[in-house]
Protein backbone atom coordinates (compact mmCIF):
# COMPACT_ATOMS: atom_id res chain seq x y z
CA UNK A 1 123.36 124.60 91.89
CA UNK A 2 125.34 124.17 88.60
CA UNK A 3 123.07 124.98 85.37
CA UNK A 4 121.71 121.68 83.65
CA UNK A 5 122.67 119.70 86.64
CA UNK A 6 119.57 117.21 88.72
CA UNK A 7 118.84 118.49 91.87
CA UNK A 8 120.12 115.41 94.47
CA UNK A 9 118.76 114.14 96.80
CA UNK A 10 119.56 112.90 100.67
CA UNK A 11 118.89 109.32 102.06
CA UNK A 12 118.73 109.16 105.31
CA UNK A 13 118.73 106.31 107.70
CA UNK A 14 119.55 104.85 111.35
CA UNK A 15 122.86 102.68 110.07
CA UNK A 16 124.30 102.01 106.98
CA UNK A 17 125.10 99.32 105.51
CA UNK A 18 123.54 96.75 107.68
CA UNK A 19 123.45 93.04 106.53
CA UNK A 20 119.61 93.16 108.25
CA UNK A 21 118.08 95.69 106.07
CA UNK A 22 118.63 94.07 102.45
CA UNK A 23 115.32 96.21 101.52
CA UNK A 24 116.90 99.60 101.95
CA UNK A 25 120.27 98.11 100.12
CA UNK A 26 117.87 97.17 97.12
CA UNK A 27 115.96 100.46 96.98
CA UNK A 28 119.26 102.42 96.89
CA UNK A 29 120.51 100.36 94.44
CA UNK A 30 117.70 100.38 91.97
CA UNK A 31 117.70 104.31 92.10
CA UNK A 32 121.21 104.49 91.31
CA UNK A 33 120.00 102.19 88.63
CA UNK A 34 117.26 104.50 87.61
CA UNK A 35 119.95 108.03 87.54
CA UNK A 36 118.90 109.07 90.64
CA UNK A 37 121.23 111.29 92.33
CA UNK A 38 121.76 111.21 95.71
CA UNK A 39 123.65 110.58 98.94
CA UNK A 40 123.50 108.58 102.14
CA UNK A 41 123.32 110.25 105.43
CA UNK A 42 123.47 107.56 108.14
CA UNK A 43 123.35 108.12 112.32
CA UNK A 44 125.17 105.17 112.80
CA UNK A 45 129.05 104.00 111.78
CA UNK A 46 128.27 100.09 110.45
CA UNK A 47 128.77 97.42 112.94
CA UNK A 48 128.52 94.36 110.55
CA UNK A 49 132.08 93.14 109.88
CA UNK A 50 130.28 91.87 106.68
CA UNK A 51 128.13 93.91 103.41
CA UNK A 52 125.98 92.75 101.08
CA UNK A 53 127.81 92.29 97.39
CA UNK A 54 125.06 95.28 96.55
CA UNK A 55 126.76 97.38 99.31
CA UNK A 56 130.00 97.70 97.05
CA UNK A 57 127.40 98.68 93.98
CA UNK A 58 126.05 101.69 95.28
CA UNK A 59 128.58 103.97 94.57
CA UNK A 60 126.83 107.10 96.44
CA UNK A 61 128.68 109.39 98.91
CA UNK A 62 128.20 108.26 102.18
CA UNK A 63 128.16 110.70 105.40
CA UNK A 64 128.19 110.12 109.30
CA UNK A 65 126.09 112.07 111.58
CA UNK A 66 127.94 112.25 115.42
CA UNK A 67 126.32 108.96 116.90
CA UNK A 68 126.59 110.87 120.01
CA UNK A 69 126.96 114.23 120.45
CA UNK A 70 129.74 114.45 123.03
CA UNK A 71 131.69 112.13 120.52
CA UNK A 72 132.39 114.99 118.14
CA UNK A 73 131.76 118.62 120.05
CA UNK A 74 133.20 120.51 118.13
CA UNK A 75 131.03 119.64 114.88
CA UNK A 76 128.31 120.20 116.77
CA UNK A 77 129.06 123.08 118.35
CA UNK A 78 129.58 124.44 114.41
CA UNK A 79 126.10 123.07 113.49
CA UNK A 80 124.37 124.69 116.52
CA UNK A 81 125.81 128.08 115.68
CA UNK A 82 124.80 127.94 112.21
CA UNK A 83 121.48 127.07 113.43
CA UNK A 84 121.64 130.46 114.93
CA UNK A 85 121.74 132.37 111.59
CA UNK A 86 119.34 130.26 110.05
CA UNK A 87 115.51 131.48 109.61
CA UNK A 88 114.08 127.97 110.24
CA UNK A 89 115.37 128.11 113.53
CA UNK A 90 112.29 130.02 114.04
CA UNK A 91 110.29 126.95 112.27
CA UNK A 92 111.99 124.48 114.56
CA UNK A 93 111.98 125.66 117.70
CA UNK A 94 108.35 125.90 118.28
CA UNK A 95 108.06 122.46 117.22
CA UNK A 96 111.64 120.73 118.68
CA UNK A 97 110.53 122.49 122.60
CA UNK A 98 106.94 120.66 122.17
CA UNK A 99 108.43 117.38 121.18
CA UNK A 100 110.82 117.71 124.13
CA UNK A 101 107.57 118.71 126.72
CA UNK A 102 106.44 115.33 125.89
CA UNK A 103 109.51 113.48 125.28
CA UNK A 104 111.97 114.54 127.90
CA UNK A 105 114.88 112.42 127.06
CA UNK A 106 119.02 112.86 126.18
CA UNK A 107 117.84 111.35 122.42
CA UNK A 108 115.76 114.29 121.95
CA UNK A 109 118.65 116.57 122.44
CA UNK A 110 120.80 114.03 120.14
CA UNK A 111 118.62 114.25 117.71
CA UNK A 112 118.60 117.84 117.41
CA UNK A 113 122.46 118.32 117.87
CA UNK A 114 122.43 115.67 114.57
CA UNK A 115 119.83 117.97 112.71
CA UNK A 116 121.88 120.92 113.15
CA UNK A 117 125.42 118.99 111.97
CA UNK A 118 123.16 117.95 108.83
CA UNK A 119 121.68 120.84 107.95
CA UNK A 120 124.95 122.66 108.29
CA UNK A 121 126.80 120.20 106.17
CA UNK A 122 123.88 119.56 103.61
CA UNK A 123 125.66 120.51 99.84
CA UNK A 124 123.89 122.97 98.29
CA UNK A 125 122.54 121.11 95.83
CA UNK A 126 120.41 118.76 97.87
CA UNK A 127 116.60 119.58 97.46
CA UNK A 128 114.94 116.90 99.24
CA UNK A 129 115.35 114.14 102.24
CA UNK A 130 114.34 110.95 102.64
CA UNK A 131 114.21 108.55 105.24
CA UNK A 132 113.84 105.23 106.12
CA UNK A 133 112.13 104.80 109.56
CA UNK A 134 109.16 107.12 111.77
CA UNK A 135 111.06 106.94 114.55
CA UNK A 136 114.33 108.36 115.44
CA UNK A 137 115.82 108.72 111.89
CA UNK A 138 112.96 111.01 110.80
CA UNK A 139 112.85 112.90 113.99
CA UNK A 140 116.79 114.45 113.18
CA UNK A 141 115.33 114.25 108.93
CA UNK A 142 112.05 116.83 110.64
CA UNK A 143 114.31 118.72 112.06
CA UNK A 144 117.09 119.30 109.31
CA UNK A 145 114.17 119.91 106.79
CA UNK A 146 112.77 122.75 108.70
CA UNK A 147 116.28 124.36 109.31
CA UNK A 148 117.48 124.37 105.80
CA UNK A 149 113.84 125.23 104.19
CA UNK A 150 113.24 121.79 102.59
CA UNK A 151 111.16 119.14 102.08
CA UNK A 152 111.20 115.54 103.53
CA UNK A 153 109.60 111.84 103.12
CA UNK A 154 109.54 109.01 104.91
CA UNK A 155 109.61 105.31 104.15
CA UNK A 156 108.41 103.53 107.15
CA UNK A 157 108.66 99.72 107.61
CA UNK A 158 107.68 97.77 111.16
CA UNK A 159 109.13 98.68 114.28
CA UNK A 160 109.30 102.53 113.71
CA UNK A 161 104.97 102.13 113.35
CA UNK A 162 104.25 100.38 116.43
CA UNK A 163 106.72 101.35 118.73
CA UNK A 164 106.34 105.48 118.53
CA UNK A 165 103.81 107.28 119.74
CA UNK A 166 100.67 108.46 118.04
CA UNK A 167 101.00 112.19 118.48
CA UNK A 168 104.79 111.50 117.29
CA UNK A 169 103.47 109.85 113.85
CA UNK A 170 100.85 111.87 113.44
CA UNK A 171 102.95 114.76 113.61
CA UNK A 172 105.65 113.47 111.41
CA UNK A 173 102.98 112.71 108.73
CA UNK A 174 101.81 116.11 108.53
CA UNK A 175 105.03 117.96 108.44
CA UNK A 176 105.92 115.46 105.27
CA UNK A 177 105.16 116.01 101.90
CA UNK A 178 104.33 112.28 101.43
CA UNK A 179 105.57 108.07 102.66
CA UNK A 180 105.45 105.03 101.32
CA UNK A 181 105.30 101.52 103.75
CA UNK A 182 105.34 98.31 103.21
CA UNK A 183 102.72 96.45 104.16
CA UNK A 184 98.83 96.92 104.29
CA UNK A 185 98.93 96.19 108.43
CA UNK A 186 101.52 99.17 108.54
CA UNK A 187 99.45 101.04 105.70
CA UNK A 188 96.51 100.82 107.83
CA UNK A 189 98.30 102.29 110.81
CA UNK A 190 99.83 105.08 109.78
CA UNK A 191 96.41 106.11 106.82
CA UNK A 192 94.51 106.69 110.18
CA UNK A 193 96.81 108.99 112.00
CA UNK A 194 97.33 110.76 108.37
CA UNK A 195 96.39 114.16 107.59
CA UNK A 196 94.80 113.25 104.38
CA UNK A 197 94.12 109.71 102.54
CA UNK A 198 96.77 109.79 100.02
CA UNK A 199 99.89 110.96 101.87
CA UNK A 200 100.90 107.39 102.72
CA UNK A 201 101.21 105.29 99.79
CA UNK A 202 101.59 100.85 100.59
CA UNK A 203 104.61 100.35 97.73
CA UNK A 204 105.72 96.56 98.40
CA UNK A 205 109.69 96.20 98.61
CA UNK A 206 109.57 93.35 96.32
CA UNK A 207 112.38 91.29 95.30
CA UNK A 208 114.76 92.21 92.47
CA UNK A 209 115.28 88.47 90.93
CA UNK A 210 118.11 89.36 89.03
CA UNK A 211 120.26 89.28 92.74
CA UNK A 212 119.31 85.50 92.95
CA UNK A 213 119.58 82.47 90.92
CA UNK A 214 116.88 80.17 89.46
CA UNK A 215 115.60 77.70 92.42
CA UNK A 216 117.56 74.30 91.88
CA UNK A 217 116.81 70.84 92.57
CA UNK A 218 115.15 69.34 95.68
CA UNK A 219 115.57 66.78 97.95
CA UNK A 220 112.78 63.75 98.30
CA UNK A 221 114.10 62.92 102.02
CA UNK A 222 111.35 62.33 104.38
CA UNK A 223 113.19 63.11 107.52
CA UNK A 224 113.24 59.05 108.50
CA UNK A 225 116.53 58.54 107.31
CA UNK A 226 119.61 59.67 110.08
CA UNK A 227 121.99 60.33 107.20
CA UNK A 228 119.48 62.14 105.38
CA UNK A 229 117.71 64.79 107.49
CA UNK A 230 115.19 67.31 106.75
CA UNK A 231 117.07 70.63 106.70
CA UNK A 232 115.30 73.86 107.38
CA UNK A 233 116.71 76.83 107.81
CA UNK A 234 115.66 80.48 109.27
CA UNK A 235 117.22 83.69 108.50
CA UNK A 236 116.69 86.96 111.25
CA UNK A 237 118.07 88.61 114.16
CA UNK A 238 118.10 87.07 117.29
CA UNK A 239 115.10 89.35 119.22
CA UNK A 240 111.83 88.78 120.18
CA UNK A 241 109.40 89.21 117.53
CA UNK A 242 111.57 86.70 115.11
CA UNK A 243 109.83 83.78 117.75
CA UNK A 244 113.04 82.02 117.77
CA UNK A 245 112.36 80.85 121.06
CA UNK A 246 109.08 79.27 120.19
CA UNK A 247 110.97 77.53 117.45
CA UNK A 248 113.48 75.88 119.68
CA UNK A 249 110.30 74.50 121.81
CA UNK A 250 108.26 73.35 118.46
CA UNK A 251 111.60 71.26 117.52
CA UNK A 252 111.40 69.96 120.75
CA UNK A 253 108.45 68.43 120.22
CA UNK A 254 108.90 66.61 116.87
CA UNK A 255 108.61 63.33 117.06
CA UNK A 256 112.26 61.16 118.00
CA UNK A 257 111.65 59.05 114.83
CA UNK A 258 112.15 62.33 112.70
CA UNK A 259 115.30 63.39 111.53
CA UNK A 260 116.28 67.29 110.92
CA UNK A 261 118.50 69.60 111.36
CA UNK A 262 118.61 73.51 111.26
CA UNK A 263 120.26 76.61 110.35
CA UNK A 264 119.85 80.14 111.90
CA UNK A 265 121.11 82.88 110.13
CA UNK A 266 121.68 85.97 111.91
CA UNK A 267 123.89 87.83 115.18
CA UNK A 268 121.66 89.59 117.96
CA UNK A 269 121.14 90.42 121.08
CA UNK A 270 119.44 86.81 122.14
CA UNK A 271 121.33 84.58 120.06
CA UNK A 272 123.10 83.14 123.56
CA UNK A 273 120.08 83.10 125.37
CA UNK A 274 118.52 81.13 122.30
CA UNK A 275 121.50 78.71 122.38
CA UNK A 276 121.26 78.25 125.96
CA UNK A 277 117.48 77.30 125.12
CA UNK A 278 119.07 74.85 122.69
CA UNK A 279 121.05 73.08 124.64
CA UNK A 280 118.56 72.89 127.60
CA UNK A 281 116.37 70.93 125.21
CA UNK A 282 118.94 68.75 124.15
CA UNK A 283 118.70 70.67 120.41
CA UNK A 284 122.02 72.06 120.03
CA UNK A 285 123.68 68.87 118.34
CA UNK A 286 121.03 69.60 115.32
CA UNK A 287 121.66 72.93 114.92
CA UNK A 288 123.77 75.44 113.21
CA UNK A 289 123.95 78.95 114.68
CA UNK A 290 125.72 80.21 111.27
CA UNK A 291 125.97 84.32 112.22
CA UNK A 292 125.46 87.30 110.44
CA UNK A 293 126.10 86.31 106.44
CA UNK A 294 126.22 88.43 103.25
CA UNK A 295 123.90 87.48 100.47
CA UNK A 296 126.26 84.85 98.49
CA UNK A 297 125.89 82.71 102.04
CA UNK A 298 122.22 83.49 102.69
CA UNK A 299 121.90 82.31 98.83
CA UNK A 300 124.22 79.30 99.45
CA UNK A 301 121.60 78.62 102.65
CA UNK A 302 118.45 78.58 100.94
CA UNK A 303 119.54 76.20 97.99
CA UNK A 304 120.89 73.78 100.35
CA UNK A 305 117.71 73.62 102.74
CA UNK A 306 114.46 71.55 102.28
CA UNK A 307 112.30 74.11 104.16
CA UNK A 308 112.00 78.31 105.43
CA UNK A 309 110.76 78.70 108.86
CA UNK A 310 109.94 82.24 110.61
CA UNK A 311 107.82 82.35 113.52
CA UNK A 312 107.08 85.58 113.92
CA UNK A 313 105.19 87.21 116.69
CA UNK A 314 104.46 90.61 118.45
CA UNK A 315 107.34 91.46 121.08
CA UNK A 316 106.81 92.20 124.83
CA UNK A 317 107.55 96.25 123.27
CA UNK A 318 104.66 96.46 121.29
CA UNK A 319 107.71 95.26 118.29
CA UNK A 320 106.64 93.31 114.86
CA UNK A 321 107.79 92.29 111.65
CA UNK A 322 106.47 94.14 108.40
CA UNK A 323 106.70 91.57 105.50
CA UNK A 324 110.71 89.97 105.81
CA UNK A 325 112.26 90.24 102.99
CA UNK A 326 113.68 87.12 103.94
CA UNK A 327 110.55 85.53 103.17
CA UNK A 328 110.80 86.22 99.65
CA UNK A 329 114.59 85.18 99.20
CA UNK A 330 113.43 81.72 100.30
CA UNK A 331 110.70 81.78 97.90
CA UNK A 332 113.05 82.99 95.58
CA UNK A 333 114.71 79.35 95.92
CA UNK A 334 111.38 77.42 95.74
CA UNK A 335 111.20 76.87 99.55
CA UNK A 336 107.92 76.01 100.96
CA UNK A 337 107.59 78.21 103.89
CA UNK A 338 106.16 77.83 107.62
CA UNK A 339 105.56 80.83 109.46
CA UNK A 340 102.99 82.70 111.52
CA UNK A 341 99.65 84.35 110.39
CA UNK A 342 100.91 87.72 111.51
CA UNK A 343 101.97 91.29 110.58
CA UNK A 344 102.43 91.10 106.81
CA UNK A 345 103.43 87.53 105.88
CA UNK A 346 100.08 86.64 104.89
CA UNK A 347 100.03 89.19 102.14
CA UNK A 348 102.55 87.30 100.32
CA UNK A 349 102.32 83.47 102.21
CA UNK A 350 98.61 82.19 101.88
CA UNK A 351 97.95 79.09 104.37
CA UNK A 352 97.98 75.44 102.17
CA UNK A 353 99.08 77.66 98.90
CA UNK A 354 102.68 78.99 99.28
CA UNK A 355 103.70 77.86 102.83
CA UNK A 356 101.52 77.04 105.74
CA UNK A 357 100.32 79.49 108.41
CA UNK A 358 100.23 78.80 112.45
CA UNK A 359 98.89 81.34 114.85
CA UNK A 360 101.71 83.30 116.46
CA UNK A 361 103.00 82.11 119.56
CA UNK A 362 101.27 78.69 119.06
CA UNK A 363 104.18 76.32 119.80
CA UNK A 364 102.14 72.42 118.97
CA UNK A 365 100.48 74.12 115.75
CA UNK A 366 104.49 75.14 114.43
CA UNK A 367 105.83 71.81 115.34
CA UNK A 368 102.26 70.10 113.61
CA UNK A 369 103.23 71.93 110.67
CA UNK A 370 107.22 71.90 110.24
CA UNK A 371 106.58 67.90 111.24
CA UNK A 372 104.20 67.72 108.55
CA UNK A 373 106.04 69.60 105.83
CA UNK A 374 109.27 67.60 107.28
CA UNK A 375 107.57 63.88 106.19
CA UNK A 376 105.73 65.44 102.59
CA UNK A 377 108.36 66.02 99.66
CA UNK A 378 105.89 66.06 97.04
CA UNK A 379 104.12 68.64 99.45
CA UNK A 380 107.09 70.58 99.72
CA UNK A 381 107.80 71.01 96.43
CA UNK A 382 104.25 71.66 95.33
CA UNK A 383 104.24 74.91 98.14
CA UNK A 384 107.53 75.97 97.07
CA UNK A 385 106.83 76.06 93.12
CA UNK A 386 103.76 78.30 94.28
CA UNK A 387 106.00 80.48 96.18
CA UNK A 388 108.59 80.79 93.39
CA UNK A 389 105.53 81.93 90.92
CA UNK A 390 103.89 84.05 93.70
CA UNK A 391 106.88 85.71 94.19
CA UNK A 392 107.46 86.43 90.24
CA UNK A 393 103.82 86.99 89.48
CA UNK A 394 103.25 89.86 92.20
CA UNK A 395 106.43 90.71 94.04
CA UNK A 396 109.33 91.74 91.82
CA UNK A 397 110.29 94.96 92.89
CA UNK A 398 110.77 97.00 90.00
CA UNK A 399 107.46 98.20 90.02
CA UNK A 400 108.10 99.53 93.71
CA UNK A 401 111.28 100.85 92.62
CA UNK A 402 110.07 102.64 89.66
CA UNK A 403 107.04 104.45 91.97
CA UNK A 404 109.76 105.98 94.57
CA UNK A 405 112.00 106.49 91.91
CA UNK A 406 109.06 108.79 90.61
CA UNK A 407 108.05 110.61 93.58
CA UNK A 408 111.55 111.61 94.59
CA UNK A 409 112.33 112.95 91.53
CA UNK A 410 109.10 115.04 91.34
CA UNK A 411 109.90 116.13 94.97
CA UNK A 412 113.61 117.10 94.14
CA UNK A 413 112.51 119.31 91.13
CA UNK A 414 109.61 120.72 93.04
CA UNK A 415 112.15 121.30 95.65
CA UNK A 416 114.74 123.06 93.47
């Protein structure tokens, strides 16, 4: 490593960029912003046609991982046989041939095919990884760690916690030197698989206001006027635990007299399915299945709608939500906000104060409530001034930003 020089640092994660994970686009941003070296390691090529305006502001090195292994075989026959020379291959492979015992699948292999390519490619002057996601992202991040003698940490969000197994977390936790999440549910989770009580830290991803303009003006319409509906919006991918579908059937039931209309933001795998659904309810003339947009759009969205709806629920996969960040964008906007008492919305959305709060999966208490927020300006505007100040009082994100900021630095040096 060059005298005088910081020791930098590898981020890790399943894709990158992805328009869906605006949290991990923010965090990389404010540590550029704070002189953090570092590059991005990703496992994925990006399949968004789209990026975020703060994708073209992080100006780190970015670096590709095979996404399969028989894609590029010669790159990974080069990482495998410097595996071969390495010490830690007498770490790993103790701990890669146990994992496999109880995982026997192709994405083990792929994941250790990956860790050798990284570890063999690795600069020299990296001294610490970090990754976002348990799962499959800090399986490969394990593995290149204990190849190329360094340490590792983990930021883990919603999906990776409640879809892998115990042993697998548990494991993971141990072999790290520390990991943030994101909300107290997840904090919860992983603090009682954890090999000691302060290895997992709950750092909130917060909003960084300075991406968003000041809320503007609102409509008084009151949803009985056809030229003037109620518009509400909702911003997520099309799968299971967004509750889409139970949205569809709550706007169903709304009463003929009321007039609305809404916008989905967001591609996935169910979007046809849900658009079917649509039109089988005789919805689909009221609604605006908008795609995948970049920030500017989502903005654009928000300011032009009356109301933010998210129904999230637990998926059929054992799947959930952390806290969205597109929760806080709408609050960012002074939207009043409907959505489910579930996962970690309620740490920032508290029933009758900032939005109100239906039971997850409860289709007549979603339409009670978007029906009653739809006929109740003065309502509206009274929840979403509370979630404008809740959301600058307690969830800006440079505190968050600063804390990782901290502890990857500390781990780099202690790493060099």
């Amino acid at each position: 490593m060059t005298a005088g020089k910081a020791p930098r640092i590898a981020v890790a994660m399943k894709g990158y960029p992805r328009l869906s994970e605006t949290f991990i686009a923010q965090e990389l941003l404010g540590l550029q912003q704070r002189s953090l070296p570092f590059e991005i390691w990703s496992l994925r090529h990006p399949t968004d046609a789209a990026k975020h305006l703060m994708h073209h502001q992080i100006t780190a090195p970015v670096r590709y991982l095979p996404e399969y292994l028989h894609d590029e075989p010669a790159r990974v026959a080069r990482g495998i046989l410097a595996a071969l020379l390495r010490p830690g291959l007498l770490r790993l492979l103790p701990i890669f041939l146990r994992d496999l015992a109880r995982d026997r699948t192709r994405n083990r292999w792929r994941r250790f095919g990956q860790a050798c390519v990284m570890a063999r490619e690795l600069p020299d002057d990296i001294r610490h990884l970090h990754v976002h996601y348990l799962h499959t992202p800090a399986s490969v991040i394990r593995y290149a760690a204990l190849l190329a003698g360094l340490t590792w940490s983990f930021s883990a969000h919603a999906k990776d916690i409640w879809t892998t197994e115990d042993w697998e977390k548990r494991e993971k936790i141990a072999s790290a030197v520390w990991g943030v999440t994101c909300t107290r549910d997840g904090h919860r989770e992983l603090e009682r698989l954890s090999d000691r009580p302060d290895k997992v830290a709950l750092v909130y991803h917060g909003l960084d206001l300075a991406r968003f303009p000041a809320p503007g003006s609102r409509s008084a319409w009151d949803g009985s006027d056809a030229n003037d509906p109620v518009r509400f919006v909702t911003i997520g991918r099309a799968v299971a635990k967004k509750g889409f579908d139970d949205l569809l059937d709550a706007l169903a039931k709304l009463p003929p007299t009321l007039h609305w209309r809404l916008t989905h933001i967001g591609g996935g795998e169910k979007l046809k399915a849900l658009q079917a659904q649509a039109q089988a309810l005789g919805l689909d003339d009221r609604i605006v299945w908008a795609g995948p947009k970049a920030q500017d759009e989502v903005i654009a969205a928000l300011r032009a709608a009356d109301l933010f709806v998210l129904p999230s629920k637990e998926a059929g996969d054992g799947d959930r939500d952390g806290l969205p960040n597109v929760v806080m964008e709408a609050a960012s906007q002074g939207l009043p906000i409907v959505a489910t008492d579930f996962a970690g919305i309620p740490e920032f959305v508290r029933d009758g104060v900032e939005g109100l709060l239906v039971p997850p999966g409860d289709v007549a208490a979603l339409a009670a409530a978007l029906g009653d927020l739809a006929k109740a300006p003065e309502k509206r505007a009274t929840l979403g001034e509370a979630a404008y100040a809740r959301l600058t009082g307690a969830f800006s994100a440079q505190a968050g930003l600063d804390r990782v900021a901290t502890m990857l630095k500390r781990s780099a040096g202690e790493g060099a």
